[in-house]
Protein backbone atom coordinates (compact mmCIF):
# COMPACT_ATOMS: atom_id res chain seq x y z
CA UNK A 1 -53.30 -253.22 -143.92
CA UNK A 2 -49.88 -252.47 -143.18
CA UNK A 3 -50.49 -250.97 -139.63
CA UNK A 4 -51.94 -254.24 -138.87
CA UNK A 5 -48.86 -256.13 -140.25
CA UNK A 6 -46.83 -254.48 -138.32
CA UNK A 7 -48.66 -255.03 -134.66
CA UNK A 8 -47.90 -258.91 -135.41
CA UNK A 9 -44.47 -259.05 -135.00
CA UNK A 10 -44.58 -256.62 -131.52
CA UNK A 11 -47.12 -259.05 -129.63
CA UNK A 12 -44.86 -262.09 -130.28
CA UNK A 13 -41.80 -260.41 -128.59
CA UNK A 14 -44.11 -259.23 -126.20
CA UNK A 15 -44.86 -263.29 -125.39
CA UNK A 16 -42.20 -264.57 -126.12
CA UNK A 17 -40.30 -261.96 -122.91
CA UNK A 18 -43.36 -263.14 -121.06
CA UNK A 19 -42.42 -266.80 -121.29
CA UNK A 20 -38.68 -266.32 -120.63
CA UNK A 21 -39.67 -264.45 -117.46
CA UNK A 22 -41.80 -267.03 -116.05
CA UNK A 23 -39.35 -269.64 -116.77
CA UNK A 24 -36.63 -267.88 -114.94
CA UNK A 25 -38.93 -266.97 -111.84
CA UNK A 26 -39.50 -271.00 -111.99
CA UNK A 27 -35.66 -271.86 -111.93
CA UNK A 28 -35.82 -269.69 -109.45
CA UNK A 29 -38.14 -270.76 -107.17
CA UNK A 30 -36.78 -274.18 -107.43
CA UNK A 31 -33.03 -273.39 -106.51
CA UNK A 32 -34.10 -271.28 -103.68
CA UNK A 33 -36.26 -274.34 -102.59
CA UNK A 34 -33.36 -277.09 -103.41
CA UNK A 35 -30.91 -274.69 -101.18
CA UNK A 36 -33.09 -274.91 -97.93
CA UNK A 37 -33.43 -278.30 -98.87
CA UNK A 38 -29.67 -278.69 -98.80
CA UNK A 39 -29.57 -276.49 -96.11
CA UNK A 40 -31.72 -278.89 -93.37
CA UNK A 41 -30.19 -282.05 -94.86
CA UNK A 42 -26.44 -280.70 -94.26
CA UNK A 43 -27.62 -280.36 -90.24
CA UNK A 44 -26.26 -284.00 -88.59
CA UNK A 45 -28.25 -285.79 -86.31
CA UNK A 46 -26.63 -286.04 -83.09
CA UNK A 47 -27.35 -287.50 -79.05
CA UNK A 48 -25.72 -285.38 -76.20
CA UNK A 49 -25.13 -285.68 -72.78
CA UNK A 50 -24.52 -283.98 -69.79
CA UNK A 51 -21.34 -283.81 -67.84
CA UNK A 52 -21.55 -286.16 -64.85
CA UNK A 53 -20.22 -286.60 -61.29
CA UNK A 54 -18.51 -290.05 -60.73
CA UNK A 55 -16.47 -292.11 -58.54
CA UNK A 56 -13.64 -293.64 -60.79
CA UNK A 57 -11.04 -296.03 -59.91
CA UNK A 58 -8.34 -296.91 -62.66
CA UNK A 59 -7.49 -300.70 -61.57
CA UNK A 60 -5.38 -303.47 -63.61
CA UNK A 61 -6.04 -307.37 -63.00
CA UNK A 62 -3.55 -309.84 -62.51
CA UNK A 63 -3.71 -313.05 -62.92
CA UNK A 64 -3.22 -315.01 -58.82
CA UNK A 65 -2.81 -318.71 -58.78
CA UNK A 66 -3.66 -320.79 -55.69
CA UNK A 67 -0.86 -322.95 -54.02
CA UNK A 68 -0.13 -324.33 -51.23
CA UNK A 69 3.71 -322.73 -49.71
CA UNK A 70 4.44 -325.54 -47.04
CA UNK A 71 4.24 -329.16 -48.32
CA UNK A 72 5.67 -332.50 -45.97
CA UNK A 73 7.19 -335.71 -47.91
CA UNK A 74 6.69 -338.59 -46.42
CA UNK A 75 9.32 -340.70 -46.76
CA UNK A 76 10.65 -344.65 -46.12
CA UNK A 77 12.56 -345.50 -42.94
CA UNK A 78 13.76 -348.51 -44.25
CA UNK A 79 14.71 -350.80 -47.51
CA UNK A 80 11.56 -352.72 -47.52
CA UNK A 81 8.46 -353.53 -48.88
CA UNK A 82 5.03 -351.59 -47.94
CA UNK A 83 2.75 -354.07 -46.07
CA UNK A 84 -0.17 -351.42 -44.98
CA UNK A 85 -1.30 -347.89 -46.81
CA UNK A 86 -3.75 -346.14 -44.67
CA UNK A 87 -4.32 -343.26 -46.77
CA UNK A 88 -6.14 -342.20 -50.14
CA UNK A 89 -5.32 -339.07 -52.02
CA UNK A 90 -6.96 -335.73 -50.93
CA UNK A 91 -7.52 -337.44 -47.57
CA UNK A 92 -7.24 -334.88 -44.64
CA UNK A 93 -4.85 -336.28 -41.85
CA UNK A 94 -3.76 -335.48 -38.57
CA UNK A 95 -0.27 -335.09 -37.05
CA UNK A 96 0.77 -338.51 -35.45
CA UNK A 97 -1.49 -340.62 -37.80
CA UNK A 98 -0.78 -343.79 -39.02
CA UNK A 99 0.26 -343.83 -42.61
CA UNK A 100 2.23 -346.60 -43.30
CA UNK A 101 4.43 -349.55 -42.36
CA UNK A 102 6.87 -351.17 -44.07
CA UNK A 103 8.64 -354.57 -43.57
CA UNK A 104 12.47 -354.53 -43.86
CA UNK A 105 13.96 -356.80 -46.77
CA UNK A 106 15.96 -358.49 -44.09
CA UNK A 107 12.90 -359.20 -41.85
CA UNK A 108 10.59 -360.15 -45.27
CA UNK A 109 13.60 -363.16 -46.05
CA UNK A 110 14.16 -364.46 -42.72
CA UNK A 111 10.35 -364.55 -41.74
CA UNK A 112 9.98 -366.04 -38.18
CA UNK A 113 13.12 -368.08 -38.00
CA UNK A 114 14.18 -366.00 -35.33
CA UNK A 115 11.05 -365.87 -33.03
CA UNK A 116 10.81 -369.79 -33.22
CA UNK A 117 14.38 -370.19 -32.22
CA UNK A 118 13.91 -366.97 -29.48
CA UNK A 119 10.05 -366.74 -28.61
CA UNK A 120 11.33 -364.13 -26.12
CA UNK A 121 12.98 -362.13 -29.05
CA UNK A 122 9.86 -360.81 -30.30
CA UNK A 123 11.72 -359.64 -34.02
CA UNK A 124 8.65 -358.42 -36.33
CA UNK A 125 11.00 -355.85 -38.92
CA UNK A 126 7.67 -354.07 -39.43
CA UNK A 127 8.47 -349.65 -39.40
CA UNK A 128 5.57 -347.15 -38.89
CA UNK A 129 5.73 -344.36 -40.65
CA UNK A 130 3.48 -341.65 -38.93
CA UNK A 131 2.50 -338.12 -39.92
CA UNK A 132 4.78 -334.68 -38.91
CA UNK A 133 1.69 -332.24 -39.02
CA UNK A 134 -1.47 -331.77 -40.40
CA UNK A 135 -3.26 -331.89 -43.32
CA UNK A 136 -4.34 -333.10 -46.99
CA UNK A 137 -2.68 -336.22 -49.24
CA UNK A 138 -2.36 -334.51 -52.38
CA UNK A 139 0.28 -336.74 -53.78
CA UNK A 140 0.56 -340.62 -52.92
CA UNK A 141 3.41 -342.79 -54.82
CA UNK A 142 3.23 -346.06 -53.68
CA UNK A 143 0.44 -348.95 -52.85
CA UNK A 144 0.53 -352.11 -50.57
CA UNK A 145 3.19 -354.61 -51.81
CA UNK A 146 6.03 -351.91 -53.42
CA UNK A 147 9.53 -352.27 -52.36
CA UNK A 148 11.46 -349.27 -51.71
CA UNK A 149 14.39 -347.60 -50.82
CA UNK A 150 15.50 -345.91 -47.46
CA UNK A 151 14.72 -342.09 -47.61
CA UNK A 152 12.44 -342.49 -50.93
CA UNK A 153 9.29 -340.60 -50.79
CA UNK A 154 6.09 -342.26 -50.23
CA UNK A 155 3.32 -339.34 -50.20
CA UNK A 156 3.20 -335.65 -49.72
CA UNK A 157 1.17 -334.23 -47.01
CA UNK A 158 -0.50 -330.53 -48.17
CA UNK A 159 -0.57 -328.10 -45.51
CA UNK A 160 -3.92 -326.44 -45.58
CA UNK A 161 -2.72 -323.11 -43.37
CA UNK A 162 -0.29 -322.48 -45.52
CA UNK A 163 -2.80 -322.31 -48.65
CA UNK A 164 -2.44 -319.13 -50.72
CA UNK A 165 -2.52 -317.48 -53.79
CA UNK A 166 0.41 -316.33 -55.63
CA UNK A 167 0.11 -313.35 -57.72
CA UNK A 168 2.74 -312.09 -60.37
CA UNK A 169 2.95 -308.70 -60.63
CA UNK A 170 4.35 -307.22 -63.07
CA UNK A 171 7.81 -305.12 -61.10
CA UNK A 172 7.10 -301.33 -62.79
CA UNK A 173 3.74 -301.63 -60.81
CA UNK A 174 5.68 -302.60 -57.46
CA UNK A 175 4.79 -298.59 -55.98
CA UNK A 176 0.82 -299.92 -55.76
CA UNK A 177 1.61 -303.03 -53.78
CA UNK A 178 1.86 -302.26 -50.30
CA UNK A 179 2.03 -304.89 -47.66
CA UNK A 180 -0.97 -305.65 -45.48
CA UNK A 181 -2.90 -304.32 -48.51
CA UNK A 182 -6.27 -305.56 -49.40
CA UNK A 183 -6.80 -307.37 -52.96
CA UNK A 184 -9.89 -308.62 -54.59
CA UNK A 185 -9.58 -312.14 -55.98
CA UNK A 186 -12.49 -313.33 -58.71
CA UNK A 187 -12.43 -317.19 -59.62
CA UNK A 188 -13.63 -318.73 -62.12
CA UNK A 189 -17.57 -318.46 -61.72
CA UNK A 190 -17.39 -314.62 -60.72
CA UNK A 191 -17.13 -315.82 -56.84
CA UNK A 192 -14.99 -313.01 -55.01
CA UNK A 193 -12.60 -313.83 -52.00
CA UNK A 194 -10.55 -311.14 -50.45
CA UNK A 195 -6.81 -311.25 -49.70
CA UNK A 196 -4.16 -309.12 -48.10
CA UNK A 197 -0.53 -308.93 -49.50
CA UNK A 198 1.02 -311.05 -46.61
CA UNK A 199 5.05 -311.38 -48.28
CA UNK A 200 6.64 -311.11 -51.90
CA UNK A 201 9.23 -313.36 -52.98
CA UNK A 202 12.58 -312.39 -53.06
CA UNK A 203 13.38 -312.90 -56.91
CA UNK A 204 11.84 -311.41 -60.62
CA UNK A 205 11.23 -313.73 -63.34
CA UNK A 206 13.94 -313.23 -65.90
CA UNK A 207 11.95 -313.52 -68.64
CA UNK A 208 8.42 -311.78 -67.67
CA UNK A 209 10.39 -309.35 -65.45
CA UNK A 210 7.40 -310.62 -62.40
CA UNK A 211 7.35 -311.11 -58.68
CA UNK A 212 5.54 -312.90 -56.89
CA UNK A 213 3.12 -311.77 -54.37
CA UNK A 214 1.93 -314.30 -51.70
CA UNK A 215 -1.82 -312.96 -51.04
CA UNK A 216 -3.55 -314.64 -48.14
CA UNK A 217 -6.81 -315.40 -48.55
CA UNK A 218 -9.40 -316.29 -45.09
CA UNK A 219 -12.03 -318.43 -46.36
CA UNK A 220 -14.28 -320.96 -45.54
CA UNK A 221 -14.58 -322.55 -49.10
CA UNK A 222 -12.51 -325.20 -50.08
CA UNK A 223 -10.49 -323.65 -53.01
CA UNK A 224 -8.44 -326.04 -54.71
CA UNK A 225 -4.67 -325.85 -55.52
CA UNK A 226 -3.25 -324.09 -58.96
CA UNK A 227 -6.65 -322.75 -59.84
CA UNK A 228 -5.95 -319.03 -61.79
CA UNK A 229 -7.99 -316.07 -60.44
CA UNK A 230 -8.27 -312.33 -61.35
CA UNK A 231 -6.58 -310.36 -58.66
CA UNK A 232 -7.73 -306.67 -59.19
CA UNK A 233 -5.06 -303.95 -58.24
CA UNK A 234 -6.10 -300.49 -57.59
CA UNK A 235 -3.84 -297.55 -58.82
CA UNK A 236 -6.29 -294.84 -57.98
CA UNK A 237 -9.63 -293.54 -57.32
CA UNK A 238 -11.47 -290.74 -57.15
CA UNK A 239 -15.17 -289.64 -55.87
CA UNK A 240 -16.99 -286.38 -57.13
CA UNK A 241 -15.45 -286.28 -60.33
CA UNK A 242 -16.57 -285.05 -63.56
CA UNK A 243 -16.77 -287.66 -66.22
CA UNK A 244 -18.12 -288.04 -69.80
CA UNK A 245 -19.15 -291.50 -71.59
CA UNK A 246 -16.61 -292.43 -73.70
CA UNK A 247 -18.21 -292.16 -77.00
CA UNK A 248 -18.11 -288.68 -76.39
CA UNK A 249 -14.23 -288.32 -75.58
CA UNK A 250 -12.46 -288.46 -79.80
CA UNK A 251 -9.26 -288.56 -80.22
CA UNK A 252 -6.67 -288.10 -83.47
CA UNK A 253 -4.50 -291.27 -84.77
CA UNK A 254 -1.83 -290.90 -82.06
CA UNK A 255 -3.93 -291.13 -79.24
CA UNK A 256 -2.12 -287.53 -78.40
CA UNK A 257 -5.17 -284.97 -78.61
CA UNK A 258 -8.40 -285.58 -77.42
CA UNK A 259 -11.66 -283.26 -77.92
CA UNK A 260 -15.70 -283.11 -77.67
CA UNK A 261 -18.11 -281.71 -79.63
CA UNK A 262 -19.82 -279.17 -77.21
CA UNK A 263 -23.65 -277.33 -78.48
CA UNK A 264 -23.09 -274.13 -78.15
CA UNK A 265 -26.82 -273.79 -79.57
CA UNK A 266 -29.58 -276.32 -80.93
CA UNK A 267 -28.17 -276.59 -84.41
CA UNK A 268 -24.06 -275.62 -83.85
CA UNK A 269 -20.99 -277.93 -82.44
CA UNK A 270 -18.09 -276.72 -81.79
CA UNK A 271 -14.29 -278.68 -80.68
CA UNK A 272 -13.54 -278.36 -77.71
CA UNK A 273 -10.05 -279.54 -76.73
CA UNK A 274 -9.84 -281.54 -73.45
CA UNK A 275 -7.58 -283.26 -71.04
CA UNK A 276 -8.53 -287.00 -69.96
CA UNK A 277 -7.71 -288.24 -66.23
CA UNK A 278 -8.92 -292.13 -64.72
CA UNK A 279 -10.44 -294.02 -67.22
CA UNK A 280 -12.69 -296.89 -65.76
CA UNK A 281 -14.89 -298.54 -67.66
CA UNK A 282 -17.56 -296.57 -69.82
CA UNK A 283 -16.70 -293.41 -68.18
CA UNK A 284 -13.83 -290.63 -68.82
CA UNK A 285 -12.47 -288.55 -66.42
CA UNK A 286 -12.34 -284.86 -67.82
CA UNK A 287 -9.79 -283.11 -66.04
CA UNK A 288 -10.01 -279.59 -68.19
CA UNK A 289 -11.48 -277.86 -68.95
CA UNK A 290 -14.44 -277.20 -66.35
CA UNK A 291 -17.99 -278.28 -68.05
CA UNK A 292 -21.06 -276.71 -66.13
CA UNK A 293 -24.13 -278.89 -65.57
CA UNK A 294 -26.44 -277.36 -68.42
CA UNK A 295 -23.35 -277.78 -71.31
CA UNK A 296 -24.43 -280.33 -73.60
CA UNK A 297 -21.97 -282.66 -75.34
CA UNK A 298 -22.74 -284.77 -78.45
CA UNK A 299 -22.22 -288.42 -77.64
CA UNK A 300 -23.27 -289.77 -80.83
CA UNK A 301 -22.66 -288.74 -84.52
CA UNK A 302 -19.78 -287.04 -83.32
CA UNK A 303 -17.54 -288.87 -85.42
CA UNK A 304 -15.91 -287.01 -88.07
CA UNK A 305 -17.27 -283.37 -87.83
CA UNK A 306 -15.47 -280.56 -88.60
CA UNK A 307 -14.00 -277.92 -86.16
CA UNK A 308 -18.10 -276.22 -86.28
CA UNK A 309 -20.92 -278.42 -87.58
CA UNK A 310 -24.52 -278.04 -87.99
CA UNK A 311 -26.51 -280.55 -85.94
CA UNK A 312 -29.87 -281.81 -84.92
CA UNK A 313 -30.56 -283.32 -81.88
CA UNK A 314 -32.41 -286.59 -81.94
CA UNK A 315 -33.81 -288.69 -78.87
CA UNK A 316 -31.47 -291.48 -78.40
């Protein structure tokens, strides 16, 4: 009886070791299992692209206003009153035309006294006032009946060679304005005219620290007077060079360093320091350093990994 006693006690260590070793293989099993989980969930899922060859142009636009440079007043020859308006505004004359007459005060209070005391007199007081040169009423200050003064102005007479639009350019960009130059001009409507830089005014603004620059514009469509357009100025372009979207350019707080995240296998990115050139539109220039076609560059989910990151590429 006592041999047997004492067997008891040896079999219950024997499972109770049993049970502490298949607990520990479990805990195990599940951290090694929790780890690769860990492990594929750390990966970031990422786009890329390819390094591109582009024609870039860095541009600025301006804003050009239409106007018309050489503009006639048409003024009184006499104190009088107007007795005939031949005109309307926006009415397109021609030089010589009829465009008013006007009655002297003198000749409007004596009437035809004289001519019934002198039929042979033939006294009327009635002035024509004819056109100097060509073009459009775009301004007309007095109607049949209105007295006024010697030298007052009646109308102004728009000369329609002379229309243009005036752009102000801002002076530190005065070294890509060239005259003879050609300038695209968008109006309202996304219509595009083309112009050539035919003068620039003398003075700057004092304020905006602008000159003007008289662009002359040869087209068949009527464009009417102080309507704003987008004149596009071109700074420089390029053809053939490489260029990145620019999701995939980042940059630090200053705007001072710029990188990309570059594969250097499926699952690792790695910075990659780079120099920007012509930025136009959705594309970068990348000046250094030299990308080869097959080199593939995350261009989204880029943001905010570290100097070498695990990634997984995903169809955009």
């Amino acid at each position: 009886m006592k041999i047997s006693n004492l067997k008891y006690p040896l079999v219950k260590q024997l499972l109770f070791i049993t049970g502490i070793s298949i607990v520990l293989f479990s805990c195990h099993g599940a951290d090694k299992a929790d780890d690769e989980d860990a492990k594929v969930t750390s990966q970031t899922p990422v786009t890329i692209t390819t390094i591109n060859d582009s024609t870039l142009t860095d541009y600025i636009d301006l804003n050009a206003t239409s106007t018309i440079l050489q503009k006639n007043y048409v003024k009184s020859n006499a104190n009088g009153y107007i007795q005939q308006v031949n005109i309307l505004p926006g009415q397109n004359v021609g030089k010589g035309q009829l465009l008013f007459t006007v009655k002297t005060k003198e000749a409007q209070s004596i009437g035809n006294s004289i001519n019934i005391l002198d039929t042979t007199f033939k006294f009327s007081g009635v002035n024509a006032i004819r056109a100097s040169l060509s073009g459009y009423i775009s301004q007309l200050s007095h109607q049949k009946g209105d007295y006024v003064a010697d030298g007052e102005p009646l109308a102004v007479i728009s000369d329609r060679s002379s229309f243009v639009f005036l752009m102000q350019l801002p002076y530190e960009l005065r070294q890509y304005v060239k005259m003879g130059q050609n300038v695209d001009l968008t109006l309202p409507g996304g219509t595009k005219v083309g112009g050539i830089v035919s003068s620039f005014m003398p003075t700057v603004d004092t304020v905006s620290q602008t000159q003007g620059v008289v662009l002359k514009v040869n087209s068949s469509q009527q464009i009417p007077e102080n309507l704003i357009a987008k004149a596009r100025i071109v700074k420089s372009a390029k053809t053939n060079t490489a260029s990145l979207p620019k999701s995939a350019i980042l940059a630090n707080e200053t705007q001072t360093e710029f990188w990309v995240m570059k594969l250097i296998n499926d699952t690792t990115a790695v910075k990659v320091p780079v120099k920007k050139g012509i930025v136009s539109g959705e594309r970068v220039e990348v000046l250094s350093p030299a990308f080869s076609k097959q080199d593939k560059i995350v261009i989204s989910g880029n943001y905010g990994l570290p100097d070498t990151a695990k990634v997984k590429i995903v169809k955009p």
